[in-house]
N, C-alpha and C. Protein backbone atom coordinates (compact mmCIF):
# COMPACT_ATOMS: atom_id res chain seq x y z
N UNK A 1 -25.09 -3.11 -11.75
CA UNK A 1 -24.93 -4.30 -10.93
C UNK A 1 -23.66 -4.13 -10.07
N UNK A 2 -23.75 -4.74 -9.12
CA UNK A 2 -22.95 -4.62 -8.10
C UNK A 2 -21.95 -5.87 -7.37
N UNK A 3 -21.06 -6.19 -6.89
CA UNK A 3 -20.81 -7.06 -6.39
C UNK A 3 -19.74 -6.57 -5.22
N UNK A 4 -19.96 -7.48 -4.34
CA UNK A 4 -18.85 -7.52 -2.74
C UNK A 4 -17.41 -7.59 -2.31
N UNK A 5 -17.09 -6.96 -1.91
CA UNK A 5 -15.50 -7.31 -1.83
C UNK A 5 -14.78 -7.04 -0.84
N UNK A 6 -13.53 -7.19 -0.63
CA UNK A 6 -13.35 -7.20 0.90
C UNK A 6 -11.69 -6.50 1.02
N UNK A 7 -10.94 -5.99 1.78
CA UNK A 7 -9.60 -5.51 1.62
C UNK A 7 -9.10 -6.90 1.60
N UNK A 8 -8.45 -6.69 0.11
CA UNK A 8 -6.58 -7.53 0.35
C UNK A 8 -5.04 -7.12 0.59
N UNK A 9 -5.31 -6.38 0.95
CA UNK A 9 -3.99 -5.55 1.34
C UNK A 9 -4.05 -4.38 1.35
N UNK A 10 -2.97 -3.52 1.43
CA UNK A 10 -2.36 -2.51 1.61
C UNK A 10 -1.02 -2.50 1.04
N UNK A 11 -0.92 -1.79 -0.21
CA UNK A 11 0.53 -1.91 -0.74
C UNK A 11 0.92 -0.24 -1.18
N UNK A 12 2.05 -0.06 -1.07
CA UNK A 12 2.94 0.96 -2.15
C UNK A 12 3.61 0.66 -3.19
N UNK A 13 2.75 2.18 -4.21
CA UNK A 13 3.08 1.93 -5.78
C UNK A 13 4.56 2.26 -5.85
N UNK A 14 5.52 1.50 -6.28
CA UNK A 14 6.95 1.57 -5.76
C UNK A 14 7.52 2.64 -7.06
N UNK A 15 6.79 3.04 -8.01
CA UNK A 15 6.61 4.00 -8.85
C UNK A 15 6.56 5.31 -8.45
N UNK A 16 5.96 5.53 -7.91
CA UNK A 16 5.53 6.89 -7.44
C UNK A 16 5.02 7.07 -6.04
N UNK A 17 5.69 6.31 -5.69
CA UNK A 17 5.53 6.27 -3.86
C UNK A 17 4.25 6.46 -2.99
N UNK A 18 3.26 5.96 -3.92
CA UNK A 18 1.86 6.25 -3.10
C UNK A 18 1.10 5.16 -2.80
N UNK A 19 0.21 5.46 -1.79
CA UNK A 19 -0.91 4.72 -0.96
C UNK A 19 -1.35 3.89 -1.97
N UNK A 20 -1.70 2.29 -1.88
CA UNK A 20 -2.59 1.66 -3.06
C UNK A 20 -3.72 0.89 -1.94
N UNK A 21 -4.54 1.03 -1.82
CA UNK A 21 -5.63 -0.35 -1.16
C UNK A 21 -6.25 -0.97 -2.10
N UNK A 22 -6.08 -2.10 -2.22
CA UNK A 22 -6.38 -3.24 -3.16
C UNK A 22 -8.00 -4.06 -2.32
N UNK A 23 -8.84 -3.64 -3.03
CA UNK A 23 -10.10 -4.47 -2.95
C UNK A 23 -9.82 -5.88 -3.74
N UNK A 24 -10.56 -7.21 -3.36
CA UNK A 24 -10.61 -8.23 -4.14
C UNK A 24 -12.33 -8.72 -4.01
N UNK A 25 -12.59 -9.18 -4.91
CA UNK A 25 -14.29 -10.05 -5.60
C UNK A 25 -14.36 -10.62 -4.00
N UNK A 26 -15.20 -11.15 -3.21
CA UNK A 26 -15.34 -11.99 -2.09
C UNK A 26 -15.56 -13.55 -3.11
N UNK A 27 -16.20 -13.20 -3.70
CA UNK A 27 -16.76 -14.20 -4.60
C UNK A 27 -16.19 -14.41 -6.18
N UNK A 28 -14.87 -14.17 -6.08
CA UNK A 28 -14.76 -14.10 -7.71
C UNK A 28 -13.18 -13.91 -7.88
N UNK A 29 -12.84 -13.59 -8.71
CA UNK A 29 -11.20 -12.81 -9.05
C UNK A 29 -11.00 -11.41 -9.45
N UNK A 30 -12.18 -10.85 -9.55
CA UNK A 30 -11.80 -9.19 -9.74
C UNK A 30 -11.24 -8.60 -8.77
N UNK A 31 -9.98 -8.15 -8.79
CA UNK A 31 -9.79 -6.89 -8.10
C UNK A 31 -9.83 -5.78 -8.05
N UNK A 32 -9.73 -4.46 -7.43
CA UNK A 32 -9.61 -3.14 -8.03
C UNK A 32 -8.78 -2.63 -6.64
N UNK A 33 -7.60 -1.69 -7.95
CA UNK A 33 -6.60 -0.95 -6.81
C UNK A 33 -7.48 0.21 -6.82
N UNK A 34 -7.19 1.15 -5.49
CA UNK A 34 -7.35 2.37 -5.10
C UNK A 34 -6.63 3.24 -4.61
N UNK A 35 -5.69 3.77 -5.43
CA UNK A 35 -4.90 5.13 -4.92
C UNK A 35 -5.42 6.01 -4.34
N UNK A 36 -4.51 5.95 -2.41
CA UNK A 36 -5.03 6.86 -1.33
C UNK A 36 -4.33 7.54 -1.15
N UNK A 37 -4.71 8.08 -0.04
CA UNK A 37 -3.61 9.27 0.62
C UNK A 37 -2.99 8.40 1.49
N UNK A 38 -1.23 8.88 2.07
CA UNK A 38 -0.91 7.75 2.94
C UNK A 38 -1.59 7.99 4.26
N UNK A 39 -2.03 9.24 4.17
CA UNK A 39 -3.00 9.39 6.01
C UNK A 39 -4.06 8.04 6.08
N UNK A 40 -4.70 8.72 4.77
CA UNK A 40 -5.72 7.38 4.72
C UNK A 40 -5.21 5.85 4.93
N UNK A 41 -4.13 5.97 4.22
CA UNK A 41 -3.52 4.03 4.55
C UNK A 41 -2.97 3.92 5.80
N UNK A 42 -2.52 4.92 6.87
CA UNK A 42 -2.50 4.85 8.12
C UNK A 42 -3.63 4.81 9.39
N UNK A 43 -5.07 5.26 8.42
CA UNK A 43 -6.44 4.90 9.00
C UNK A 43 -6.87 3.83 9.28
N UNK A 44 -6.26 3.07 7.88
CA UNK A 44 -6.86 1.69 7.17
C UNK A 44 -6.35 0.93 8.16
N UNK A 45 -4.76 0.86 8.04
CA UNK A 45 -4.20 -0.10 8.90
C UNK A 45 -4.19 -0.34 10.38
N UNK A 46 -4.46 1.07 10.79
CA UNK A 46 -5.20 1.27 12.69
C UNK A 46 -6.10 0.33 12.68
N UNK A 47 -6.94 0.35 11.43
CA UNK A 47 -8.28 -0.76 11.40
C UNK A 47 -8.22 -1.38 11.53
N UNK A 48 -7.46 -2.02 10.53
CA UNK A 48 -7.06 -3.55 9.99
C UNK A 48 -6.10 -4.35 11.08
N UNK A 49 -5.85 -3.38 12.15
CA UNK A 49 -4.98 -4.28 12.98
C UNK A 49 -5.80 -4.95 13.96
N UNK A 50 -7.05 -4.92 14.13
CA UNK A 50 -8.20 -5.40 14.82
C UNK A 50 -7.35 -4.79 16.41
N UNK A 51 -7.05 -3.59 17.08
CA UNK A 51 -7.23 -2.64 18.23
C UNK A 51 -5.93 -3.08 19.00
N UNK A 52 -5.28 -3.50 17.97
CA UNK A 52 -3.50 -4.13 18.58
C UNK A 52 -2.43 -2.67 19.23
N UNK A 53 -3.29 -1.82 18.03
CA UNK A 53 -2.72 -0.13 18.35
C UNK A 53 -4.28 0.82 19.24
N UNK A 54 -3.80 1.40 20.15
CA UNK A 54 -4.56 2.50 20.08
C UNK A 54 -4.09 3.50 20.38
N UNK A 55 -4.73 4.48 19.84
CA UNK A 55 -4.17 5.87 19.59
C UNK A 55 -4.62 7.19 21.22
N UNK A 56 -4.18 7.59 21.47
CA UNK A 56 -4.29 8.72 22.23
C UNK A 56 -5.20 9.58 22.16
N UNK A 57 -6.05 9.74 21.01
CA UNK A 57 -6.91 10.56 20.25
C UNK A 57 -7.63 10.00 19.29
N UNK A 58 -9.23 10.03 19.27
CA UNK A 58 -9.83 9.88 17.82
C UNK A 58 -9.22 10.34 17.13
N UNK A 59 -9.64 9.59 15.77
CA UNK A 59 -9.96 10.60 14.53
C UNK A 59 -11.16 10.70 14.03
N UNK A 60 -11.14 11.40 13.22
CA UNK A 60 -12.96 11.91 12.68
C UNK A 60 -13.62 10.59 12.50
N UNK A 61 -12.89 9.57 12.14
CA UNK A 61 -13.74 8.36 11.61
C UNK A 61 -14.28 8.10 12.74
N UNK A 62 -13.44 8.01 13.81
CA UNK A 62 -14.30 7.86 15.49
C UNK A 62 -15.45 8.64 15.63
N UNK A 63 -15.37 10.16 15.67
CA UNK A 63 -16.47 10.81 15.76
C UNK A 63 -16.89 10.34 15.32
N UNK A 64 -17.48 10.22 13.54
CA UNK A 64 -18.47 10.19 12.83
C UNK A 64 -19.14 8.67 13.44
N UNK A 65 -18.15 7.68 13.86
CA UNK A 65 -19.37 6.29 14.15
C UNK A 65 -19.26 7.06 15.11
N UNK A 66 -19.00 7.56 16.22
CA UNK A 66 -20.02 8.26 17.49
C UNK A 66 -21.44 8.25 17.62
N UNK A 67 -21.46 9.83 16.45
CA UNK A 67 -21.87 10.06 16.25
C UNK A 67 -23.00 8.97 15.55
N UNK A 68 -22.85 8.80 14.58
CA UNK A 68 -24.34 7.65 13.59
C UNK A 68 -24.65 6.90 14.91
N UNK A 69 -23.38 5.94 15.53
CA UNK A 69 -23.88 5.16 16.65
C UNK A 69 -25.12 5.44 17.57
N UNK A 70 -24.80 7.24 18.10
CA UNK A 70 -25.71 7.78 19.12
C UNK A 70 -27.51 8.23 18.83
N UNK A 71 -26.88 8.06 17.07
CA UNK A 71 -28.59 8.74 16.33
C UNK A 71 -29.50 7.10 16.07
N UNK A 72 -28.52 6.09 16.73
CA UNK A 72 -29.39 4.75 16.55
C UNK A 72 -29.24 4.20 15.23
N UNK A 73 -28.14 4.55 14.66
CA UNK A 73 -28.17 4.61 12.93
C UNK A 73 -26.91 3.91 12.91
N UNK A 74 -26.65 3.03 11.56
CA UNK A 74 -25.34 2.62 11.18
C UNK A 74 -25.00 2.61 9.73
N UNK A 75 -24.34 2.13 9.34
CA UNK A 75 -23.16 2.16 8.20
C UNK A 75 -24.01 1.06 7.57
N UNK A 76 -25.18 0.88 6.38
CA UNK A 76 -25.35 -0.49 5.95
C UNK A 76 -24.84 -1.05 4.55
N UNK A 77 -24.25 0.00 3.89
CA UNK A 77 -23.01 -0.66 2.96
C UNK A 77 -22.10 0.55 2.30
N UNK A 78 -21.41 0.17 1.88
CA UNK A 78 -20.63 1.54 0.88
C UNK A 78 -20.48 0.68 -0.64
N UNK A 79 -20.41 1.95 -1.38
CA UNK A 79 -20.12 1.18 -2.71
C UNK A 79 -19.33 2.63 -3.53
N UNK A 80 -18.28 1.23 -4.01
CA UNK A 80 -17.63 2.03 -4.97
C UNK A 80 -18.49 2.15 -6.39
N UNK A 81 -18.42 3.46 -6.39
CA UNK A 81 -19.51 4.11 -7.63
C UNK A 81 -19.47 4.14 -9.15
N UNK A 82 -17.61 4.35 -9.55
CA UNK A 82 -16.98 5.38 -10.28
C UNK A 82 -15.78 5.59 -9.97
N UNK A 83 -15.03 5.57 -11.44
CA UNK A 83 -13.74 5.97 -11.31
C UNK A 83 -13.81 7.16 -12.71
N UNK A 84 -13.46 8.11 -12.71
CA UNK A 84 -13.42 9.47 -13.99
C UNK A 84 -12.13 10.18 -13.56
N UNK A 85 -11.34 9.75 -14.72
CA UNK A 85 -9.97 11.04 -14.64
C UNK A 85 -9.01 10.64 -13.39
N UNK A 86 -9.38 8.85 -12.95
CA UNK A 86 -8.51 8.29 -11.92
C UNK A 86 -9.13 8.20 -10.93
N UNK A 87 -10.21 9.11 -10.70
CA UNK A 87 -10.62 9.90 -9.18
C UNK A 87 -11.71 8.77 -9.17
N UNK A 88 -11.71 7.90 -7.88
CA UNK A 88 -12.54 7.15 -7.64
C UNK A 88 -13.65 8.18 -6.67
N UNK A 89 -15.13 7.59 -6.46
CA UNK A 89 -16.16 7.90 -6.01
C UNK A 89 -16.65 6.65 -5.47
N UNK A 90 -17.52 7.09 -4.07
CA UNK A 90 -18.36 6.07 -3.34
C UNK A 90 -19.51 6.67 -2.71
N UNK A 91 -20.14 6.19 -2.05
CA UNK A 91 -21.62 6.03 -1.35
C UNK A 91 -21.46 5.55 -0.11
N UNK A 92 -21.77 6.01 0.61
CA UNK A 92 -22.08 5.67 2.13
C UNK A 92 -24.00 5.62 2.39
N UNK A 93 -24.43 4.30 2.49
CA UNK A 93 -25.27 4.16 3.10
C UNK A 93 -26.05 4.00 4.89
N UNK A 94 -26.60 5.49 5.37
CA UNK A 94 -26.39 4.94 6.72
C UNK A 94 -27.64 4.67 7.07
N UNK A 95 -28.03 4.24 7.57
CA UNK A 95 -29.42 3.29 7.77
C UNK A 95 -29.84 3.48 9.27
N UNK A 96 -31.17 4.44 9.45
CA UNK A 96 -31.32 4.10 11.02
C UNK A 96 -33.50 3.75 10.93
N UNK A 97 -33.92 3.83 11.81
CA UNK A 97 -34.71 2.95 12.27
C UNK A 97 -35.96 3.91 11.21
N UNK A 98 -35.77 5.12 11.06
CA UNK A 98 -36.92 5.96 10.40
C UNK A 98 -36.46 5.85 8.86
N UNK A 99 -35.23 6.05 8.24
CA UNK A 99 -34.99 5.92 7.26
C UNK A 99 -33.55 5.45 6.61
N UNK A 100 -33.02 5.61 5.25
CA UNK A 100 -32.01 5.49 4.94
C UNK A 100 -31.59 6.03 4.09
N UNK A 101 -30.46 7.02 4.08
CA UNK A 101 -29.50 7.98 3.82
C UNK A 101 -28.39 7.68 2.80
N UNK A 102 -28.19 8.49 1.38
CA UNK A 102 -27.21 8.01 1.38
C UNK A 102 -26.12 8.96 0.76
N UNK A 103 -25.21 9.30 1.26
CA UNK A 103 -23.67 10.01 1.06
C UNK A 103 -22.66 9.76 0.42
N UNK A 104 -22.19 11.21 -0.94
CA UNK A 104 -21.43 10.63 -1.31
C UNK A 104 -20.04 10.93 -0.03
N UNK A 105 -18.80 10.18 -0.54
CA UNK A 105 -17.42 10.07 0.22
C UNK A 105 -16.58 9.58 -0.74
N UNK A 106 -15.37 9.65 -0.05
CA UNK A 106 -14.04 9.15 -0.94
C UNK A 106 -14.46 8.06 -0.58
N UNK A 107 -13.60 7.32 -1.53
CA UNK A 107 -13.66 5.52 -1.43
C UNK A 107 -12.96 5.30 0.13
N UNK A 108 -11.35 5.92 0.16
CA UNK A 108 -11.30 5.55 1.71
C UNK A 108 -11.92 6.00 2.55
N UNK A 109 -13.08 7.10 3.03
CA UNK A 109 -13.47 7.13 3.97
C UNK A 109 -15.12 6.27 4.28
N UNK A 110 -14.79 6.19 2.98
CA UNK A 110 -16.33 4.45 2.69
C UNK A 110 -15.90 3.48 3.12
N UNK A 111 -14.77 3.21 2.50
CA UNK A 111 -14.21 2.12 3.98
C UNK A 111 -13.93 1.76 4.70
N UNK A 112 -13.18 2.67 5.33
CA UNK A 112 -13.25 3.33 6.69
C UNK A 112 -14.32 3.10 7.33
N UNK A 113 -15.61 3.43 7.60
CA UNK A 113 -16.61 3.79 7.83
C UNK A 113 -17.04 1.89 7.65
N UNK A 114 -16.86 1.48 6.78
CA UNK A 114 -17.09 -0.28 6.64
C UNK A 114 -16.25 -0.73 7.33
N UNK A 115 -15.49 -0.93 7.54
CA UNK A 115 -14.68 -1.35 8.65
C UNK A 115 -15.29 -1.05 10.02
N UNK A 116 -15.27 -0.02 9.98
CA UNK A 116 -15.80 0.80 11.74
C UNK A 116 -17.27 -0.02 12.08
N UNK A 117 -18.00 -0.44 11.45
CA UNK A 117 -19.72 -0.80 11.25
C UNK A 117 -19.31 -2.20 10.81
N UNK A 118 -18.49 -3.03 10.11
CA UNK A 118 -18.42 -4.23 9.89
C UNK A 118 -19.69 -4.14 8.86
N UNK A 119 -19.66 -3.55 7.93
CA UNK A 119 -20.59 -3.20 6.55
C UNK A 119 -19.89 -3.77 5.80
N UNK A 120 -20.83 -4.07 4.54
CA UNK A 120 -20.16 -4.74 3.46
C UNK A 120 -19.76 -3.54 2.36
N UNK A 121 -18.49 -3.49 2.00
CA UNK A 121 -18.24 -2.62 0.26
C UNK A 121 -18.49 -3.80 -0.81
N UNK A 122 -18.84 -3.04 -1.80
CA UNK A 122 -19.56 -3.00 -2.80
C UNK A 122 -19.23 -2.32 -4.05
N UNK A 123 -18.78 -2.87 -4.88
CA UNK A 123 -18.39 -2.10 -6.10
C UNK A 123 -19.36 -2.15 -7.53
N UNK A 124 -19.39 -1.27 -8.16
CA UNK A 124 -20.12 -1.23 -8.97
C UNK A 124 -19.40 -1.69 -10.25
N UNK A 125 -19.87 -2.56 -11.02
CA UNK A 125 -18.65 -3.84 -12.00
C UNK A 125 -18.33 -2.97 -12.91
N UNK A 126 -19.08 -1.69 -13.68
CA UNK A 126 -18.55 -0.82 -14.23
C UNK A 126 -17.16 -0.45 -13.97
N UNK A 127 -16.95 -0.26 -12.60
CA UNK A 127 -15.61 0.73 -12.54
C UNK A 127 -14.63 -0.44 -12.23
N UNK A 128 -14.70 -1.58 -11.94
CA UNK A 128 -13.65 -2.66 -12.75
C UNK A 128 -13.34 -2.50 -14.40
N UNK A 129 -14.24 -1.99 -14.91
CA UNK A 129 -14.39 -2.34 -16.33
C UNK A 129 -13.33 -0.71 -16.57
N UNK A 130 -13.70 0.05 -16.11
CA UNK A 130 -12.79 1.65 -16.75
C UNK A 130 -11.48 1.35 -15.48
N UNK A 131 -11.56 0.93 -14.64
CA UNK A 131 -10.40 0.37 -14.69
C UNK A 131 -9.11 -0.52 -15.53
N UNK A 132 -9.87 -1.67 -15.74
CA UNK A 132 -8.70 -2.11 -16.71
C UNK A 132 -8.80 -1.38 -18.06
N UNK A 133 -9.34 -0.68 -18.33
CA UNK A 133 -9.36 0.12 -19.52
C UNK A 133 -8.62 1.23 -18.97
N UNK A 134 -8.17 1.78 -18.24
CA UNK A 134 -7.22 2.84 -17.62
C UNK A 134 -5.86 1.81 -17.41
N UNK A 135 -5.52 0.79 -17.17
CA UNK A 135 -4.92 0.17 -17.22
C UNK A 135 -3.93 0.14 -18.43
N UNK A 136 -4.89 -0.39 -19.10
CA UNK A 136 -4.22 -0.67 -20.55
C UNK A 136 -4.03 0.62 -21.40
N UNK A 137 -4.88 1.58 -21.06
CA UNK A 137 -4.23 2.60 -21.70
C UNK A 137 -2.84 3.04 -21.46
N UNK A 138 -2.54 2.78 -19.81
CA UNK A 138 -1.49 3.33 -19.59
C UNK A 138 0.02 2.28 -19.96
N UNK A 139 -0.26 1.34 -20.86
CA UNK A 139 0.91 0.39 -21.31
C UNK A 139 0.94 -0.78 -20.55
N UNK A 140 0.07 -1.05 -19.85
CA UNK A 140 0.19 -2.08 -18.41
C UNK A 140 -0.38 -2.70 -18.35
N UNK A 141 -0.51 -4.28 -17.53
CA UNK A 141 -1.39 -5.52 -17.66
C UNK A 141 -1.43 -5.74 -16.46
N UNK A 142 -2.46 -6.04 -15.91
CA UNK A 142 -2.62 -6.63 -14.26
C UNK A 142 -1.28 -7.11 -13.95
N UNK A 143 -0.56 -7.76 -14.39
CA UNK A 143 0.79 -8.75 -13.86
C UNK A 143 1.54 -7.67 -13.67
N UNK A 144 1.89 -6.58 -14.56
CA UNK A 144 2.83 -5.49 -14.42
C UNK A 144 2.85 -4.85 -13.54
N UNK A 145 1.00 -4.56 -13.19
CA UNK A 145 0.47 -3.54 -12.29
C UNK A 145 1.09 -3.76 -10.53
N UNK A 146 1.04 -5.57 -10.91
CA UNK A 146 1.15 -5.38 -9.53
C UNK A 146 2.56 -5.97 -8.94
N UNK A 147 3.31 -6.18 -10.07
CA UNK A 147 5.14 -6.10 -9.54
C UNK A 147 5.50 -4.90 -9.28
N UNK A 148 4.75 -3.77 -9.84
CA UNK A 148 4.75 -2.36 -9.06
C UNK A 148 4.47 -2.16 -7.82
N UNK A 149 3.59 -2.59 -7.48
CA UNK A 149 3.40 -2.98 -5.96
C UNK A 149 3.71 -3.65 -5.18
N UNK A 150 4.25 -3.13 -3.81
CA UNK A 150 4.91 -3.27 -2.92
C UNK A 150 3.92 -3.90 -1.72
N UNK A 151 3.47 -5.21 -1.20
CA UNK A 151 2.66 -5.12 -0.43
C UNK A 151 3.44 -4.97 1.35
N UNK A 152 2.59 -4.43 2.03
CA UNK A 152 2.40 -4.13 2.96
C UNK A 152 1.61 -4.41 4.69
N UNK A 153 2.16 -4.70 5.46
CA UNK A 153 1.38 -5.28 6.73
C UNK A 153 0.72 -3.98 7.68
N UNK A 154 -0.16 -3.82 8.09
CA UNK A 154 -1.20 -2.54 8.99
C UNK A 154 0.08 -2.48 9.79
N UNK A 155 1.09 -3.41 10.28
CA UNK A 155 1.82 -2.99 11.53
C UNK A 155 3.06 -2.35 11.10
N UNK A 156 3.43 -2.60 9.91
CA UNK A 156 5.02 -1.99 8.92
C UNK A 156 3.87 -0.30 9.16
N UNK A 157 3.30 0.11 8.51
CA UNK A 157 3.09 1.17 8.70
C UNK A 157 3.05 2.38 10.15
N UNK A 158 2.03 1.50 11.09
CA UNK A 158 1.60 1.98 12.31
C UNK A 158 3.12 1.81 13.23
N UNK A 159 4.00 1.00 13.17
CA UNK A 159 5.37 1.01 13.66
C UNK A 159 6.73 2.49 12.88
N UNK A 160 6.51 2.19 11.68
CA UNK A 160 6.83 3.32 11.02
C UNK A 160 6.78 4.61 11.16
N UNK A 161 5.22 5.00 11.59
CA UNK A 161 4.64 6.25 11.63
C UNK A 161 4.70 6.78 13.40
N UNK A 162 4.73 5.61 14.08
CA UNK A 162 4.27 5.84 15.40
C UNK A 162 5.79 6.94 16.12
């Protein structure tokens, strides 16, 4: 079973200095963090700034909706799959008029790709569940988890980096 969710931020784990994108329930209180790359959280936030920045150059995420765009095809959901050994997994569903496709990808470039298409993500309630069980193994409680985290605005980054 599956349920919807939508970005709530963009934060750094003030621990170990890395990328976090925080999914939340659309409909509920589950969340789930996702440790990225910071390239990737500099993708995210190009996104998330709804075109306040633009860049000089695609990036692949451009190609690739180009591309699906030009085959008449789009993005009709992603879902987070799986989390094993930390390493999250997703699905890219792309949907065009003869059939529908579906790819695995990293979680950020599933969302990515949802963002770009205005697709819905989708998580699979399992990997909430080995989440907080990765959680708690590691000595930690949602409240802890996230005074570790540092949240973050798409423009602190894209000002930063630019």
């Amino acid at each position: 079973m599956t349920f919807q969710a939508e970005i709530s931020g963009l934060f750094i784990d003030r621990k170990n200095g890395e990328a976090v994108l925080m999914l939340k329930e659309q409909e509920g209180t589950r969340t789930l963090p996702i440790w990225i790359q910071m390239e990737d959280m500099f993708s995210v936030a190009i996104q998330l700034s709804n075109g306040q920045f633009n860049l000089p150059r695609p990036f692949a995420h451009d190609l690739i909706k180009t591309i699906v765009h030009n085959l008449q095809a789009k993005v009709g959901q992603v879902v987070i799959t799986d989390i094993e050994d930390y390493i999250y997994y997703a699905q890219v569903t792309i949907v065009s008029p003869e059939k529908s496709l579906k790819f695995d990808a990293r979680p950020s470039d599933a969302i990515l790709m949802a963002l770009k298409f205005d697709a819905p993500i989708c998580i699979v309630e399992e990997v909430v569940e080995k989440q907080v069980a990765l959680i708690e193994d590691a000595g930690l409680t949602e409240e802890t988890l996230f005074q570790r985290l540092q949240k973050i605005q798409p423009e602190d980054i894209i000002n930063h980096s630019a």
